[in-house]
PDB file of N, CA and C in Angstrom:
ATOM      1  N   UNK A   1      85.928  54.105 159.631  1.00  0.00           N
ATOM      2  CA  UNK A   1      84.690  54.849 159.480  1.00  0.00           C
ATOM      3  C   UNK A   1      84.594  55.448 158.079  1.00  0.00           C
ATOM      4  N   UNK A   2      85.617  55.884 157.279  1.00  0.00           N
ATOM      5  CA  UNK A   2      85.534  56.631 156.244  1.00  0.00           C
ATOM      6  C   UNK A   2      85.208  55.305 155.133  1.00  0.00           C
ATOM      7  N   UNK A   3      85.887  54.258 155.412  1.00  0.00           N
ATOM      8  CA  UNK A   3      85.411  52.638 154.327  1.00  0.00           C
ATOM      9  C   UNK A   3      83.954  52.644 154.565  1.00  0.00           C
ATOM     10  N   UNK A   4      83.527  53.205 155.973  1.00  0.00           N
ATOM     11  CA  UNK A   4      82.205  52.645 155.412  1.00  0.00           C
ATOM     12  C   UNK A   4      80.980  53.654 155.370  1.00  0.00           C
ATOM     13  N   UNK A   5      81.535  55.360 155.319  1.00  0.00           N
ATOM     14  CA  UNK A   5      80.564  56.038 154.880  1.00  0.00           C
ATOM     15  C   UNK A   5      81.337  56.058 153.225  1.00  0.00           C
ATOM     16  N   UNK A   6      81.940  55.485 152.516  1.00  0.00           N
ATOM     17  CA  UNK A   6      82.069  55.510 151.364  1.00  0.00           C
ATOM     18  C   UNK A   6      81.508  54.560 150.287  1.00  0.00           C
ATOM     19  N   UNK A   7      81.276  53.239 151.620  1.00  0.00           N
ATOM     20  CA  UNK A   7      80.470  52.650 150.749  1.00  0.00           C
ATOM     21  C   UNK A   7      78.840  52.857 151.146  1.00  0.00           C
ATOM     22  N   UNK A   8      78.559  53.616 151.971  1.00  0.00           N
ATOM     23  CA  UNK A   8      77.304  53.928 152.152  1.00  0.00           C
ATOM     24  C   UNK A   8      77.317  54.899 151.035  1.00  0.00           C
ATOM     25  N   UNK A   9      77.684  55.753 150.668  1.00  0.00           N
ATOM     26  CA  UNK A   9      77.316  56.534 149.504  1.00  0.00           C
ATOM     27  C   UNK A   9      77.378  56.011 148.244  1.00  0.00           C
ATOM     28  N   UNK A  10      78.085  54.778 148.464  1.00  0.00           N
ATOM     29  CA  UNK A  10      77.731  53.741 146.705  1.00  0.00           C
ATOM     30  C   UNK A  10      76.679  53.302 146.936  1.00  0.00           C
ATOM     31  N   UNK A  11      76.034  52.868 148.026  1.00  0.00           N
ATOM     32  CA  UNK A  11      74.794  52.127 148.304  1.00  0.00           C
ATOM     33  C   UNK A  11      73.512  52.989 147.773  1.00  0.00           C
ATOM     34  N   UNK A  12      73.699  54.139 148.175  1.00  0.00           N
ATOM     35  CA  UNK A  12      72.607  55.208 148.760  1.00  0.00           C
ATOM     36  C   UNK A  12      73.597  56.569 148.113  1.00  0.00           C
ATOM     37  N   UNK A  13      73.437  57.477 146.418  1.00  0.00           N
ATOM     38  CA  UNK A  13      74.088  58.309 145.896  1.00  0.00           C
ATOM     39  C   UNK A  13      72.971  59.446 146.632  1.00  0.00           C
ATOM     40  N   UNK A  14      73.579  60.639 147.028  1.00  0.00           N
ATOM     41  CA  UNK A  14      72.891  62.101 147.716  1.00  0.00           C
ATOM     42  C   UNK A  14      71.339  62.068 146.668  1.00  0.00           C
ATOM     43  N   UNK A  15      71.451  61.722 145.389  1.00  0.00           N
ATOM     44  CA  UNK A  15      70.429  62.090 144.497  1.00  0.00           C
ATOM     45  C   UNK A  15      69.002  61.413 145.063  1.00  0.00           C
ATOM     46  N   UNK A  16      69.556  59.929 145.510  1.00  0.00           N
ATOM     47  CA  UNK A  16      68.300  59.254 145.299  1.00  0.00           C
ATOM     48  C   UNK A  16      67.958  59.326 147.117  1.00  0.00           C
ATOM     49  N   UNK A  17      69.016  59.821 148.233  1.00  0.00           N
ATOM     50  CA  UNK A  17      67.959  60.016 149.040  1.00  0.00           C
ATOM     51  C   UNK A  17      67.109  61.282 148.895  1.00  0.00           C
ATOM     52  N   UNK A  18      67.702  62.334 148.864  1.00  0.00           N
ATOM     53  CA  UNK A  18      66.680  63.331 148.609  1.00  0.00           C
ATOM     54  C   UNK A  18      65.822  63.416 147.679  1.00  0.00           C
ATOM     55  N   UNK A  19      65.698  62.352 146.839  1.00  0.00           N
ATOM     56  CA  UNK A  19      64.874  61.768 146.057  1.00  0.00           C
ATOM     57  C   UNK A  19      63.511  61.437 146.866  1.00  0.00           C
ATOM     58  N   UNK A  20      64.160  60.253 147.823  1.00  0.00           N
ATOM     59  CA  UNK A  20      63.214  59.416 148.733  1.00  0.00           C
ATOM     60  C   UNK A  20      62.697  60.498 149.502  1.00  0.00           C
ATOM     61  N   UNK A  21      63.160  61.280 149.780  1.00  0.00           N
ATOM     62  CA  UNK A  21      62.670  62.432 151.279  1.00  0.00           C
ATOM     63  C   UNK A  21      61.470  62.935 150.369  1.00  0.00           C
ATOM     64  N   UNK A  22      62.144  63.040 149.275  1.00  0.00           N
ATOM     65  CA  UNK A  22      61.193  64.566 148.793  1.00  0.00           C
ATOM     66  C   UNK A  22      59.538  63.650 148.712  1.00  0.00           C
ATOM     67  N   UNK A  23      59.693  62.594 148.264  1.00  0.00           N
ATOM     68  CA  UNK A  23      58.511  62.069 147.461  1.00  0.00           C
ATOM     69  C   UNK A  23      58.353  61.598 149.140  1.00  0.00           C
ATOM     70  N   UNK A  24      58.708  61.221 150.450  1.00  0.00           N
ATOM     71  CA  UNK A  24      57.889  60.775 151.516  1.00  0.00           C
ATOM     72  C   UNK A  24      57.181  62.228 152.105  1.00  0.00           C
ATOM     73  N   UNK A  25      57.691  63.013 151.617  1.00  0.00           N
ATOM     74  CA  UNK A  25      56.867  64.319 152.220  1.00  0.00           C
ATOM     75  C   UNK A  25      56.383  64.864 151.670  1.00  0.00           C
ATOM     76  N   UNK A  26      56.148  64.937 150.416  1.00  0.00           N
ATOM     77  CA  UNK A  26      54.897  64.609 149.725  1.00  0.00           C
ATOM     78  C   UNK A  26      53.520  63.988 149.866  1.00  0.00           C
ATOM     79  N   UNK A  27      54.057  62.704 149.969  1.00  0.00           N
ATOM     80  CA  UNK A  27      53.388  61.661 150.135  1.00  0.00           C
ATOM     81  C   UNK A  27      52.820  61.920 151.478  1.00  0.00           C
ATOM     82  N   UNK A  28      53.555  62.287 152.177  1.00  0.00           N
ATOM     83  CA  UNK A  28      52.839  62.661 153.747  1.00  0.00           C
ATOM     84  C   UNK A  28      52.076  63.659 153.691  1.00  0.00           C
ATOM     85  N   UNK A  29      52.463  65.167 153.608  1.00  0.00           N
ATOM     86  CA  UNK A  29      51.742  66.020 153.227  1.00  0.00           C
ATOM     87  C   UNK A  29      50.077  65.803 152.564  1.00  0.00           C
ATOM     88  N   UNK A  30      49.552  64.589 151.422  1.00  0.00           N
ATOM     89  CA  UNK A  30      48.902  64.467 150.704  1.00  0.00           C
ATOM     90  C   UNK A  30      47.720  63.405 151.866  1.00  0.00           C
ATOM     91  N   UNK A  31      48.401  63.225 152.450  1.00  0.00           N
ATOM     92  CA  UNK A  31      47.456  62.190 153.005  1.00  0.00           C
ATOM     93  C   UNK A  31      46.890  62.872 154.133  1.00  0.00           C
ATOM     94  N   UNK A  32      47.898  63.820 155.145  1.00  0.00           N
ATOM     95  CA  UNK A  32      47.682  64.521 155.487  1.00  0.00           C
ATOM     96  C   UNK A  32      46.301  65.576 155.285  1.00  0.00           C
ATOM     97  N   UNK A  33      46.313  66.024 154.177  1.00  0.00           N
ATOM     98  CA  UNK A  33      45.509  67.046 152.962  1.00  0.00           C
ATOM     99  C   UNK A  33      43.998  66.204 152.889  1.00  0.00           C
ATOM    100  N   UNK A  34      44.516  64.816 152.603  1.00  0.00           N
ATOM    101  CA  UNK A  34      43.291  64.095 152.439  1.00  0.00           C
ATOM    102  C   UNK A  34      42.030  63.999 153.530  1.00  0.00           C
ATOM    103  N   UNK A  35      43.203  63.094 154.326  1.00  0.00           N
ATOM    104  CA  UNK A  35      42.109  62.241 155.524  1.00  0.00           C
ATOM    105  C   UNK A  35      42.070  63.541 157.090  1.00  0.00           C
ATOM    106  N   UNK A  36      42.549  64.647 156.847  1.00  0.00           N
ATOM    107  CA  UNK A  36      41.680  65.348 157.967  1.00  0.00           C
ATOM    108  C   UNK A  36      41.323  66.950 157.276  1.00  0.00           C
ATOM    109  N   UNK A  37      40.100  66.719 156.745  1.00  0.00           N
ATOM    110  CA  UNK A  37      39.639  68.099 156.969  1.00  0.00           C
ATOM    111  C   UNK A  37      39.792  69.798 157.416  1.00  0.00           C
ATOM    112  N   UNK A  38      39.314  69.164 158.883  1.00  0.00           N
ATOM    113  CA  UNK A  38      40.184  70.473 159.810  1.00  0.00           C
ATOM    114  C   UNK A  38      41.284  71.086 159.811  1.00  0.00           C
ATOM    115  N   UNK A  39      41.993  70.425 158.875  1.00  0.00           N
ATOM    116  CA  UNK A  39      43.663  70.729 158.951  1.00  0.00           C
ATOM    117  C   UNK A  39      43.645  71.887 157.393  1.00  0.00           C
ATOM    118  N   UNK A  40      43.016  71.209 156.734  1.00  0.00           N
ATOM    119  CA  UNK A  40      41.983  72.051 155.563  1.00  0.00           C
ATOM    120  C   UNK A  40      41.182  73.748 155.981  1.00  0.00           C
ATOM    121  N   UNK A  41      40.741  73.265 156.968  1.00  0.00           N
ATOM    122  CA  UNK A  41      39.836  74.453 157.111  1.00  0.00           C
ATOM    123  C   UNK A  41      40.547  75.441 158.253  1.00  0.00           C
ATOM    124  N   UNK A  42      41.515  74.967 158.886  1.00  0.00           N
ATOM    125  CA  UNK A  42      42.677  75.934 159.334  1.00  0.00           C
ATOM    126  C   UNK A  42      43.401  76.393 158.371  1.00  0.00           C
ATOM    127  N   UNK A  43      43.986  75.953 157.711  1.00  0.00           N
ATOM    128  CA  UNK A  43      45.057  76.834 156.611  1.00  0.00           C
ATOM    129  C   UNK A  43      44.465  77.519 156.108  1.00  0.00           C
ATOM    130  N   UNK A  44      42.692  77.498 155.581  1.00  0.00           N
ATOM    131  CA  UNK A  44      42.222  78.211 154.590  1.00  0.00           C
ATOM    132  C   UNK A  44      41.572  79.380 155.693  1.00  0.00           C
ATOM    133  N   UNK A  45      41.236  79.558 156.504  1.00  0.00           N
ATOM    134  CA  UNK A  45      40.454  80.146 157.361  1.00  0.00           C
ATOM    135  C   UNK A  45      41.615  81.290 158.489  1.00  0.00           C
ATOM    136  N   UNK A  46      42.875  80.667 158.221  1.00  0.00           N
ATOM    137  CA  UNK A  46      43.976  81.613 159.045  1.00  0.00           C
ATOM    138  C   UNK A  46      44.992  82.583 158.227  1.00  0.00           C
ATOM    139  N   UNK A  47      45.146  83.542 158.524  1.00  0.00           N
ATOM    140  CA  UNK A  47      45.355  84.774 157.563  1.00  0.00           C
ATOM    141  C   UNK A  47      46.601  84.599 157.580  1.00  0.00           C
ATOM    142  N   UNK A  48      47.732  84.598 156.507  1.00  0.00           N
ATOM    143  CA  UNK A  48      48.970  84.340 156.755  1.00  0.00           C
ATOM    144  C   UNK A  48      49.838  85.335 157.687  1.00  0.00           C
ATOM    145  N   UNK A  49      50.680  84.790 157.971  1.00  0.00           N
ATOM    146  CA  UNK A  49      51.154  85.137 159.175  1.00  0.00           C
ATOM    147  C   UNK A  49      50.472  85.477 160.320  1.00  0.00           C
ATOM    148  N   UNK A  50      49.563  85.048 160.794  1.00  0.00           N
ATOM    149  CA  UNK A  50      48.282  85.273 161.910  1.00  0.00           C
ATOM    150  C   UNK A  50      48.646  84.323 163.042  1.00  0.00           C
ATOM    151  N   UNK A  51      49.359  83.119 162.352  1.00  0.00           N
ATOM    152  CA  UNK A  51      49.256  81.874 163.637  1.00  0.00           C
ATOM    153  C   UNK A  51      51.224  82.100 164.526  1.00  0.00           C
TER     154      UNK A  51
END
């Protein structure tokens, strides 16, 4: 097991997944932001810490 989370970390270095995470939740977040509205007009319309 340790041969082969060692070569999983040559495959895949800590940098570039949290690399990948950061930019898919982003990327999610944005589309998110985009294609529904309502999701828009809740955040802006709810007083922080209210929900």
């Amino acid at each position: 097991l340790a041969v082969l989370s060692q070569r999983t970390n040559e495959l895949f270095p800590f940098w570039a997944v949290v690399a990948a995470n950061t930019l898919a939740a982003v990327s999610m977040g944005v589309y998110l932001w985009v294609r529904h509205p309502r999701l828009r007009r809740a955040i802006r319309d709810t007083p922080l810490g209210a929900a």
